[in-house]
PDB file of N, CA and C in Angstrom:
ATOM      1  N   UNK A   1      17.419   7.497   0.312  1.00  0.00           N
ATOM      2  CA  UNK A   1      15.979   7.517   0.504  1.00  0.00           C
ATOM      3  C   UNK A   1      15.640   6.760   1.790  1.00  0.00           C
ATOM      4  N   UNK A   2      14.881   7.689   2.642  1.00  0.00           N
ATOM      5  CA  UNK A   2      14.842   6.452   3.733  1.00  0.00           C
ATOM      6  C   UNK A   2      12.860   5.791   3.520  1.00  0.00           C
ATOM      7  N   UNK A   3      12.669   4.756   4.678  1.00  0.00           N
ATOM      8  CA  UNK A   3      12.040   4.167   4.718  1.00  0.00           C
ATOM      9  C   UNK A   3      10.929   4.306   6.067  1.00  0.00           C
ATOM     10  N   UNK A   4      10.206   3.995   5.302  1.00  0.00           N
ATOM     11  CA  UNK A   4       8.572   4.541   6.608  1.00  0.00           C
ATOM     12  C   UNK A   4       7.687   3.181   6.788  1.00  0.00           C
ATOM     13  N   UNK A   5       7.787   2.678   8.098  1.00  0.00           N
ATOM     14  CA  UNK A   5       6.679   1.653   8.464  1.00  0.00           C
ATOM     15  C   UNK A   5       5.664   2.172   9.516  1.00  0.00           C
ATOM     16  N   UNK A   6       4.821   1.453   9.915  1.00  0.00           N
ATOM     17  CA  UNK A   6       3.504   1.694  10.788  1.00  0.00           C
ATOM     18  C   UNK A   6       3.606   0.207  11.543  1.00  0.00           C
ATOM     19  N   UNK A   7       3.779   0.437  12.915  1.00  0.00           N
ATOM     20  CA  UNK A   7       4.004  -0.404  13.606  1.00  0.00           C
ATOM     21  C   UNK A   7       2.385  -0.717  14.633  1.00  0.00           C
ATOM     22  N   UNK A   8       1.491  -1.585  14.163  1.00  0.00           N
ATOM     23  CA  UNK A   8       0.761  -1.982  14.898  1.00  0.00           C
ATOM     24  C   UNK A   8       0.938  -2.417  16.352  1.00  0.00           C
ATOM     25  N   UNK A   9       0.284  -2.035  17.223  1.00  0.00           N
ATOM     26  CA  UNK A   9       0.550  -2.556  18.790  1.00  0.00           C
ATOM     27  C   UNK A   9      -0.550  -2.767  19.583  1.00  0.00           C
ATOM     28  N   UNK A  10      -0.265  -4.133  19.968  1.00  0.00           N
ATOM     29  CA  UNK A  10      -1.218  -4.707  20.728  1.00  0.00           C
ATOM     30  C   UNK A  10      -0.686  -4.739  22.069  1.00  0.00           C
ATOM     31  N   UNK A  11      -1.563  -3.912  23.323  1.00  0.00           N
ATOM     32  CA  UNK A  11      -0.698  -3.942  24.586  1.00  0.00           C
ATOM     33  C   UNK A  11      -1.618  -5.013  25.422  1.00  0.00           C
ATOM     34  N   UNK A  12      -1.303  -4.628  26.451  1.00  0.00           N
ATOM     35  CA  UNK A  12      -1.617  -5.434  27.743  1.00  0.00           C
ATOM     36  C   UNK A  12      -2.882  -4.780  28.396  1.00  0.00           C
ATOM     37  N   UNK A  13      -4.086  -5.155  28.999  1.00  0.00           N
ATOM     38  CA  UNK A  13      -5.114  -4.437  29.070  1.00  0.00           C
ATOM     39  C   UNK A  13      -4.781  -3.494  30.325  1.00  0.00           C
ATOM     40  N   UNK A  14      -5.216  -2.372  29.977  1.00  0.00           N
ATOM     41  CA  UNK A  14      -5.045  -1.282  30.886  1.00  0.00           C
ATOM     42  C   UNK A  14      -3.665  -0.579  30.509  1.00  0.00           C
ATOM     43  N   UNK A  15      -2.986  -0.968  29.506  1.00  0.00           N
ATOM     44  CA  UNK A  15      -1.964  -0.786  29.109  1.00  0.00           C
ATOM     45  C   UNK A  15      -1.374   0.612  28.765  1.00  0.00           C
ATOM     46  N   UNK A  16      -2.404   0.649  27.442  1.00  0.00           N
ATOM     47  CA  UNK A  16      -2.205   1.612  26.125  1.00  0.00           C
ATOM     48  C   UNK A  16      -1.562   3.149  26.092  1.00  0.00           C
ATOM     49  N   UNK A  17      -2.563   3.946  27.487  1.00  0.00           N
ATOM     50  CA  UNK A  17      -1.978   4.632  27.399  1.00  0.00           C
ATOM     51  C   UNK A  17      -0.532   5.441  28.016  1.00  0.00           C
ATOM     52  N   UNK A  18      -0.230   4.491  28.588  1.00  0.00           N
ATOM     53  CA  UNK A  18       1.539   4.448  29.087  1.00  0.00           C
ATOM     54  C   UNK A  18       2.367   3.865  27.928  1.00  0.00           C
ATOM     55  N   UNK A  19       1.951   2.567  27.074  1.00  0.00           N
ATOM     56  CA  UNK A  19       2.649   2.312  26.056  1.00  0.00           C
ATOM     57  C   UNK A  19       2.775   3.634  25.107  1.00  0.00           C
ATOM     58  N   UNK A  20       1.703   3.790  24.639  1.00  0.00           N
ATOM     59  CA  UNK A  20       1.861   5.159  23.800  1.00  0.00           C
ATOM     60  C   UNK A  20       2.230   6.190  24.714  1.00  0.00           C
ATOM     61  N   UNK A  21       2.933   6.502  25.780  1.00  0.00           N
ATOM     62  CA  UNK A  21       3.265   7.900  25.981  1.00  0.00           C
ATOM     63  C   UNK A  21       4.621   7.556  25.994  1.00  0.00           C
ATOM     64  N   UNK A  22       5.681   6.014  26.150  1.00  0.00           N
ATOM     65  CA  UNK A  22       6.895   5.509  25.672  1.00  0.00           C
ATOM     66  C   UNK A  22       6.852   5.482  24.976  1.00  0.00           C
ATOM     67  N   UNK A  23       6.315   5.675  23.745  1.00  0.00           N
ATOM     68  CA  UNK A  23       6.813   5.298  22.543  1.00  0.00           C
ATOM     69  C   UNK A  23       6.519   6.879  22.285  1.00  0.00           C
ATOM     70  N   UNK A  24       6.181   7.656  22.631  1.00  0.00           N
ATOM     71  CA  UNK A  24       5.872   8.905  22.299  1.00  0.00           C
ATOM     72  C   UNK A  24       7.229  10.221  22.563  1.00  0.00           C
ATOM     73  N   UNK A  25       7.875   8.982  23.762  1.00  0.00           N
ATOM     74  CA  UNK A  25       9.051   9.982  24.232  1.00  0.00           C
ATOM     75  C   UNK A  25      10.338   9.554  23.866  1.00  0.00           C
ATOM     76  N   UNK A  26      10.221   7.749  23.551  1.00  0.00           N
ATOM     77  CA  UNK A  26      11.213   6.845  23.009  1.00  0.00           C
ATOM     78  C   UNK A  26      12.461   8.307  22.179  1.00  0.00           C
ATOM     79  N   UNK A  27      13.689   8.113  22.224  1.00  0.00           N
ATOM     80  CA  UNK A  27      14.724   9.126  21.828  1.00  0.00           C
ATOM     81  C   UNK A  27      15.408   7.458  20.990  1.00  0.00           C
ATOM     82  N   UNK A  28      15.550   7.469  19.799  1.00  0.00           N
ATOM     83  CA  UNK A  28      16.138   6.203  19.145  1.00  0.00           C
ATOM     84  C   UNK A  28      17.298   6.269  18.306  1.00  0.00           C
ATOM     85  N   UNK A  29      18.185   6.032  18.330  1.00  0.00           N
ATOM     86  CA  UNK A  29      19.248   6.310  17.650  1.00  0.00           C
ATOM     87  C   UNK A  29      19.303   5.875  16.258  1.00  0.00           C
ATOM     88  N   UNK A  30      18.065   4.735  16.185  1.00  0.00           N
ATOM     89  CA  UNK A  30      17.769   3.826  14.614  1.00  0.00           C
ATOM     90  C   UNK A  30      16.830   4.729  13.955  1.00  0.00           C
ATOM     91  N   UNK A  31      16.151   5.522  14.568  1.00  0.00           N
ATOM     92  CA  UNK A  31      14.950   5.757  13.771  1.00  0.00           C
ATOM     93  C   UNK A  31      13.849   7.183  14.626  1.00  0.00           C
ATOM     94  N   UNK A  32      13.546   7.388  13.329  1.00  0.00           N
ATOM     95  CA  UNK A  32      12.626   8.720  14.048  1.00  0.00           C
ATOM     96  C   UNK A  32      10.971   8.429  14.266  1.00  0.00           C
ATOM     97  N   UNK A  33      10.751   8.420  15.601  1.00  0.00           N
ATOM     98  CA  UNK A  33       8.935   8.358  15.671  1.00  0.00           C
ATOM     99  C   UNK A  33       8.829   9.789  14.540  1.00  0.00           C
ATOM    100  N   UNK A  34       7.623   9.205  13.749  1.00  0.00           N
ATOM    101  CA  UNK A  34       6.755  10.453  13.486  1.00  0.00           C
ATOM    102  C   UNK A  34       5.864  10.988  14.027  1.00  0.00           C
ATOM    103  N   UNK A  35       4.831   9.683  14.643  1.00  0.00           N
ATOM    104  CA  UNK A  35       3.267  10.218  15.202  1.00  0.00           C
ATOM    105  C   UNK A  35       2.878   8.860  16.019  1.00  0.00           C
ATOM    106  N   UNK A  36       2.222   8.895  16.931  1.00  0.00           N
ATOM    107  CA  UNK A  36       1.708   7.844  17.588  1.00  0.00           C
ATOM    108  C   UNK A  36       0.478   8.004  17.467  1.00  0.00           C
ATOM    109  N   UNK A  37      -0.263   7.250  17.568  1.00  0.00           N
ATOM    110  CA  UNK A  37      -2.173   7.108  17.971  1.00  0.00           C
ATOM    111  C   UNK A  37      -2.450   5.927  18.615  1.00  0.00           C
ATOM    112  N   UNK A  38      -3.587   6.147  19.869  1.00  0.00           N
ATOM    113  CA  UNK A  38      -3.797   4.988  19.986  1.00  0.00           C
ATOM    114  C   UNK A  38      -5.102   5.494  19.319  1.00  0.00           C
ATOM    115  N   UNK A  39      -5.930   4.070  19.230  1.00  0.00           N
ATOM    116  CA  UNK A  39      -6.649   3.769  18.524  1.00  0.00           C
ATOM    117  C   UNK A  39      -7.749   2.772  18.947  1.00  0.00           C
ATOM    118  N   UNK A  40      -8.929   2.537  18.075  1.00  0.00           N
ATOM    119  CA  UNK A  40     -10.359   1.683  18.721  1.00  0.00           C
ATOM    120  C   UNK A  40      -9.432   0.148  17.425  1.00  0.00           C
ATOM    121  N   UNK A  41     -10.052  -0.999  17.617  1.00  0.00           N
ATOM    122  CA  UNK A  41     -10.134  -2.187  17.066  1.00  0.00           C
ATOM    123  C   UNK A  41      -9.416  -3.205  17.299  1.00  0.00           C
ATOM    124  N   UNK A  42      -8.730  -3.518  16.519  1.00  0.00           N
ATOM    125  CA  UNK A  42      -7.802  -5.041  16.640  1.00  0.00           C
ATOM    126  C   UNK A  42      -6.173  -4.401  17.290  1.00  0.00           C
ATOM    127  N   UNK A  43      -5.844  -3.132  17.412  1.00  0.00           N
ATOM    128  CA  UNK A  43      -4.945  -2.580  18.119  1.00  0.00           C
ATOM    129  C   UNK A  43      -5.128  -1.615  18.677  1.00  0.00           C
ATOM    130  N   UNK A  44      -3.885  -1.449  19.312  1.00  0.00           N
ATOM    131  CA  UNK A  44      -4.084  -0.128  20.535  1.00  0.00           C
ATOM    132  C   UNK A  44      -3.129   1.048  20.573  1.00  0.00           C
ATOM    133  N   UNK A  45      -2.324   0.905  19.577  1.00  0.00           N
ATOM    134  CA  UNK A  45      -0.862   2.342  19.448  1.00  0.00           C
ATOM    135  C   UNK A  45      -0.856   1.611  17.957  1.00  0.00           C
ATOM    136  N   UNK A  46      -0.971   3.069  17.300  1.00  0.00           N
ATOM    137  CA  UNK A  46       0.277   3.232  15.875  1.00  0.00           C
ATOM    138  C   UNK A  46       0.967   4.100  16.345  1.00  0.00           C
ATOM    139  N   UNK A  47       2.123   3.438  14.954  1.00  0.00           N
ATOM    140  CA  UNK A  47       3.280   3.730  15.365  1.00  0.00           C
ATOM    141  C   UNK A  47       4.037   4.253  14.171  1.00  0.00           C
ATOM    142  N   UNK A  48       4.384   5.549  13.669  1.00  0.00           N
ATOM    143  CA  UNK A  48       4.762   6.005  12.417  1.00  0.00           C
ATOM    144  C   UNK A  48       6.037   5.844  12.596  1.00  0.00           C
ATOM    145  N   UNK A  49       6.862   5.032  11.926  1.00  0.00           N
ATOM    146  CA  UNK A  49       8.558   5.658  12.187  1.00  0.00           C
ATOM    147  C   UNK A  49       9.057   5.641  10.795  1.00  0.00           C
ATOM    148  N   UNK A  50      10.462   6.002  10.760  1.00  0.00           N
ATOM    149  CA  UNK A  50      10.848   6.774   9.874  1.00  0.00           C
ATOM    150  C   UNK A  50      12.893   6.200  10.087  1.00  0.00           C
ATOM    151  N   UNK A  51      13.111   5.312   9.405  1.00  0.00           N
ATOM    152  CA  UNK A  51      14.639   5.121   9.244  1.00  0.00           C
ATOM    153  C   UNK A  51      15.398   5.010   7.653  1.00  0.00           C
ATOM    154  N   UNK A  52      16.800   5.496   8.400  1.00  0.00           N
ATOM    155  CA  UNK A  52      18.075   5.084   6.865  1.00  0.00           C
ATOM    156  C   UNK A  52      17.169   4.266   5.919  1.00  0.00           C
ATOM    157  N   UNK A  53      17.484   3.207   6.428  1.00  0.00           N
ATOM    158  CA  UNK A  53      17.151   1.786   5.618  1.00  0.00           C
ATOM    159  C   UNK A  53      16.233   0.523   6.751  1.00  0.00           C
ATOM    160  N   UNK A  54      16.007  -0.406   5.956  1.00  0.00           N
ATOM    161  CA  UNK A  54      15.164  -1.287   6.671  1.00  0.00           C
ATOM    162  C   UNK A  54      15.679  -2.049   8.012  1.00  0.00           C
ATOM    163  N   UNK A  55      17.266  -2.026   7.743  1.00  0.00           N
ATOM    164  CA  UNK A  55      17.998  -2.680   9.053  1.00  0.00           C
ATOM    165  C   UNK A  55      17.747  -1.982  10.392  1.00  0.00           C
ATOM    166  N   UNK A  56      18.224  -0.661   9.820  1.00  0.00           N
ATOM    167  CA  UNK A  56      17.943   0.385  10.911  1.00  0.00           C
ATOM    168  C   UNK A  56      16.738   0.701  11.934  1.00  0.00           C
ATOM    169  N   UNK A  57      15.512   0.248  10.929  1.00  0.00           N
ATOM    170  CA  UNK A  57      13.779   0.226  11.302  1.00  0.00           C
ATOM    171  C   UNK A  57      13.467  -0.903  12.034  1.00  0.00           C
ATOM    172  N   UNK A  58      14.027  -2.182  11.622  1.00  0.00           N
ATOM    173  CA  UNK A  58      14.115  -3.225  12.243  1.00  0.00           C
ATOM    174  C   UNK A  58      14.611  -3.229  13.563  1.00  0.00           C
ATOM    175  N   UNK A  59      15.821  -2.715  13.746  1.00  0.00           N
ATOM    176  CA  UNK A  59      16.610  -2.649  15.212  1.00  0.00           C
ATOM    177  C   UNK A  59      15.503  -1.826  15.891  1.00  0.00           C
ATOM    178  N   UNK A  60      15.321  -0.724  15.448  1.00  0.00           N
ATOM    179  CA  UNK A  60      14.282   0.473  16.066  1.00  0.00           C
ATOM    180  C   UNK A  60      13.041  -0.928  16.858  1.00  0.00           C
ATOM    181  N   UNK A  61      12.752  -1.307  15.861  1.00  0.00           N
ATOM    182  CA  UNK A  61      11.802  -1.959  16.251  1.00  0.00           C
ATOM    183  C   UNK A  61      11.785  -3.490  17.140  1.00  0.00           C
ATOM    184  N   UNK A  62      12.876  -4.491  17.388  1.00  0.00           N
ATOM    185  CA  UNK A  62      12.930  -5.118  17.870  1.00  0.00           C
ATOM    186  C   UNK A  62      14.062  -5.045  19.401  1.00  0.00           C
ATOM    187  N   UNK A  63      14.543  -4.000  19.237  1.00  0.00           N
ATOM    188  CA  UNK A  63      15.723  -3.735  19.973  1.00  0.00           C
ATOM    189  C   UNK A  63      15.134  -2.565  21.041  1.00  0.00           C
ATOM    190  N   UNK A  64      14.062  -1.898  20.920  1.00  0.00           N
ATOM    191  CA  UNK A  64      13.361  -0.732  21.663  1.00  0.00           C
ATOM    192  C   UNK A  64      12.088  -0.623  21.859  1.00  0.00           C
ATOM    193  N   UNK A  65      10.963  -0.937  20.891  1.00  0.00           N
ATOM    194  CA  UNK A  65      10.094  -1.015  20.957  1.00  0.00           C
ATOM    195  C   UNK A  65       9.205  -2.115  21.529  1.00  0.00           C
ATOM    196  N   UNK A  66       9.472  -3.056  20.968  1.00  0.00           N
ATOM    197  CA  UNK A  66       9.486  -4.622  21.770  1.00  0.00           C
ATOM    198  C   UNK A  66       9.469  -4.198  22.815  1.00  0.00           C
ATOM    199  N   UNK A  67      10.533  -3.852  23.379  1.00  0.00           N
ATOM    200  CA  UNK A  67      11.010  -4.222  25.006  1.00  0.00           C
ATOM    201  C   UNK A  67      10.295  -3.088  25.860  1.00  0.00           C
ATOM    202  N   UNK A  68       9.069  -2.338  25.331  1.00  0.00           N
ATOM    203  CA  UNK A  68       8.742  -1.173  26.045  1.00  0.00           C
ATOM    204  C   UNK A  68       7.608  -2.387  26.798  1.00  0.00           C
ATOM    205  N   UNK A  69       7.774  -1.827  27.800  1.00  0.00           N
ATOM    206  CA  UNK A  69       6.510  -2.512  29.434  1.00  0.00           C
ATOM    207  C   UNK A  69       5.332  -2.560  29.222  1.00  0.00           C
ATOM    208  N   UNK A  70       4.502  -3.558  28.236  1.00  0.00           N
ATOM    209  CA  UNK A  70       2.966  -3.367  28.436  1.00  0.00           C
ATOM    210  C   UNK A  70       2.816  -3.453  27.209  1.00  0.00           C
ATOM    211  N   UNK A  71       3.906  -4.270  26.015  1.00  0.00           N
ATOM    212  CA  UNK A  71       3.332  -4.276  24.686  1.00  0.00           C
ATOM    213  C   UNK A  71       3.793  -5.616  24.506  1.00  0.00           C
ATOM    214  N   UNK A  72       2.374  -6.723  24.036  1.00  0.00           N
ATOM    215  CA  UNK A  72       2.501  -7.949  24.133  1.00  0.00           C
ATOM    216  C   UNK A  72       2.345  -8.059  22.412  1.00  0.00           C
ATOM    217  N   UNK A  73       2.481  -7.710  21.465  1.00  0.00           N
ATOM    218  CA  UNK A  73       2.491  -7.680  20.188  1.00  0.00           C
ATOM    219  C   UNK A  73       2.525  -6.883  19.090  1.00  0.00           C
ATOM    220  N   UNK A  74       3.840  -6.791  17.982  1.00  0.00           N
ATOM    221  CA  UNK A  74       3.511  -6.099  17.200  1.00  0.00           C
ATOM    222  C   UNK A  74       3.391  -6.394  16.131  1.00  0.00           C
ATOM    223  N   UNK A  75       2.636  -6.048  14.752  1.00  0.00           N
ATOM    224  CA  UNK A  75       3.396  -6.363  13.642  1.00  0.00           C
ATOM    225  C   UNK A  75       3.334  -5.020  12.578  1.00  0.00           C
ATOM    226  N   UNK A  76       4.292  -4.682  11.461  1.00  0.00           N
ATOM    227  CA  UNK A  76       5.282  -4.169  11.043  1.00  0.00           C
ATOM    228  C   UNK A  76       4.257  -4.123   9.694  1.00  0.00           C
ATOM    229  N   UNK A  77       3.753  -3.019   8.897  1.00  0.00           N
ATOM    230  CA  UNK A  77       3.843  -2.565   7.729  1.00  0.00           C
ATOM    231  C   UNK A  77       4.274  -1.535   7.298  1.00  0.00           C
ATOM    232  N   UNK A  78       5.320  -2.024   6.431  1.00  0.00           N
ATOM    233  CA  UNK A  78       6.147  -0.695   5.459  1.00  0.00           C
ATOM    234  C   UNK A  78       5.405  -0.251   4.268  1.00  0.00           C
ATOM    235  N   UNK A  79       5.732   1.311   4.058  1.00  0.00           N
ATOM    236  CA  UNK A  79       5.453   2.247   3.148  1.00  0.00           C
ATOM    237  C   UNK A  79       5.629   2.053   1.933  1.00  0.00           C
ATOM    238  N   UNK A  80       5.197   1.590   1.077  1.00  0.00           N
ATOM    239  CA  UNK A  80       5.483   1.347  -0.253  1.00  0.00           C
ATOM    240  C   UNK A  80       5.477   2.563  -1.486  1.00  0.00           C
ATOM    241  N   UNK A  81       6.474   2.867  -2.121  1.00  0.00           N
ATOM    242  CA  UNK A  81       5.695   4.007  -3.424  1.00  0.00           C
ATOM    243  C   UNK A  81       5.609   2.758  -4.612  1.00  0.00           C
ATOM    244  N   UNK A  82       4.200   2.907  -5.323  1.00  0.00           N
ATOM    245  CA  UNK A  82       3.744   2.398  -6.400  1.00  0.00           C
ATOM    246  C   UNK A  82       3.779   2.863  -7.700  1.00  0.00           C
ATOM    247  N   UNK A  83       3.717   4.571  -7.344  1.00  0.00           N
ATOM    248  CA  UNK A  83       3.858   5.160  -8.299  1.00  0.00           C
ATOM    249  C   UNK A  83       4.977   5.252  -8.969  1.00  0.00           C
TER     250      UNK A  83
END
């Protein structure tokens, strides 16, 4: 079963829409983008991804995403089933 987070991103002003068109083309060996948006409020790119397991989402995310040019913050909510 794999695992789905939404990666909030806060860029750099004037940023956004170059961050979201890297992360839009990002090719990741950890993990699959689903969908990007940027967006109006307290952030500026979501970020749908899609990995194995949580290690895998993690690397995706600190090992590639991080390091994209013009993104000064992220933070990380995973997909939960309740049902």
């Amino acid at each position: 079963m794999s695992i789905r987070g939404y990666i909030l991103v806060e860029t750099e002003v004037g940023r956004t829409q170059a961050v979201g068109n890297s992360v839009r083309t990002l090719s990741s060996s950890h993990a699959r983008v689903l969908a990007v948006d940027t967006v109006t409020g307290p952030f500026d790119v979501i970020v749908q991804l899609e990995a194995d397991d949580l290690d895998l989402l993690g690397k995706c995310i600190t090992e590639e995403i991080q390091k994209i040019d013009g993104i000064q913050r992220t933070t990380t909510c995973l997909s939960v089933n309740l049902g």
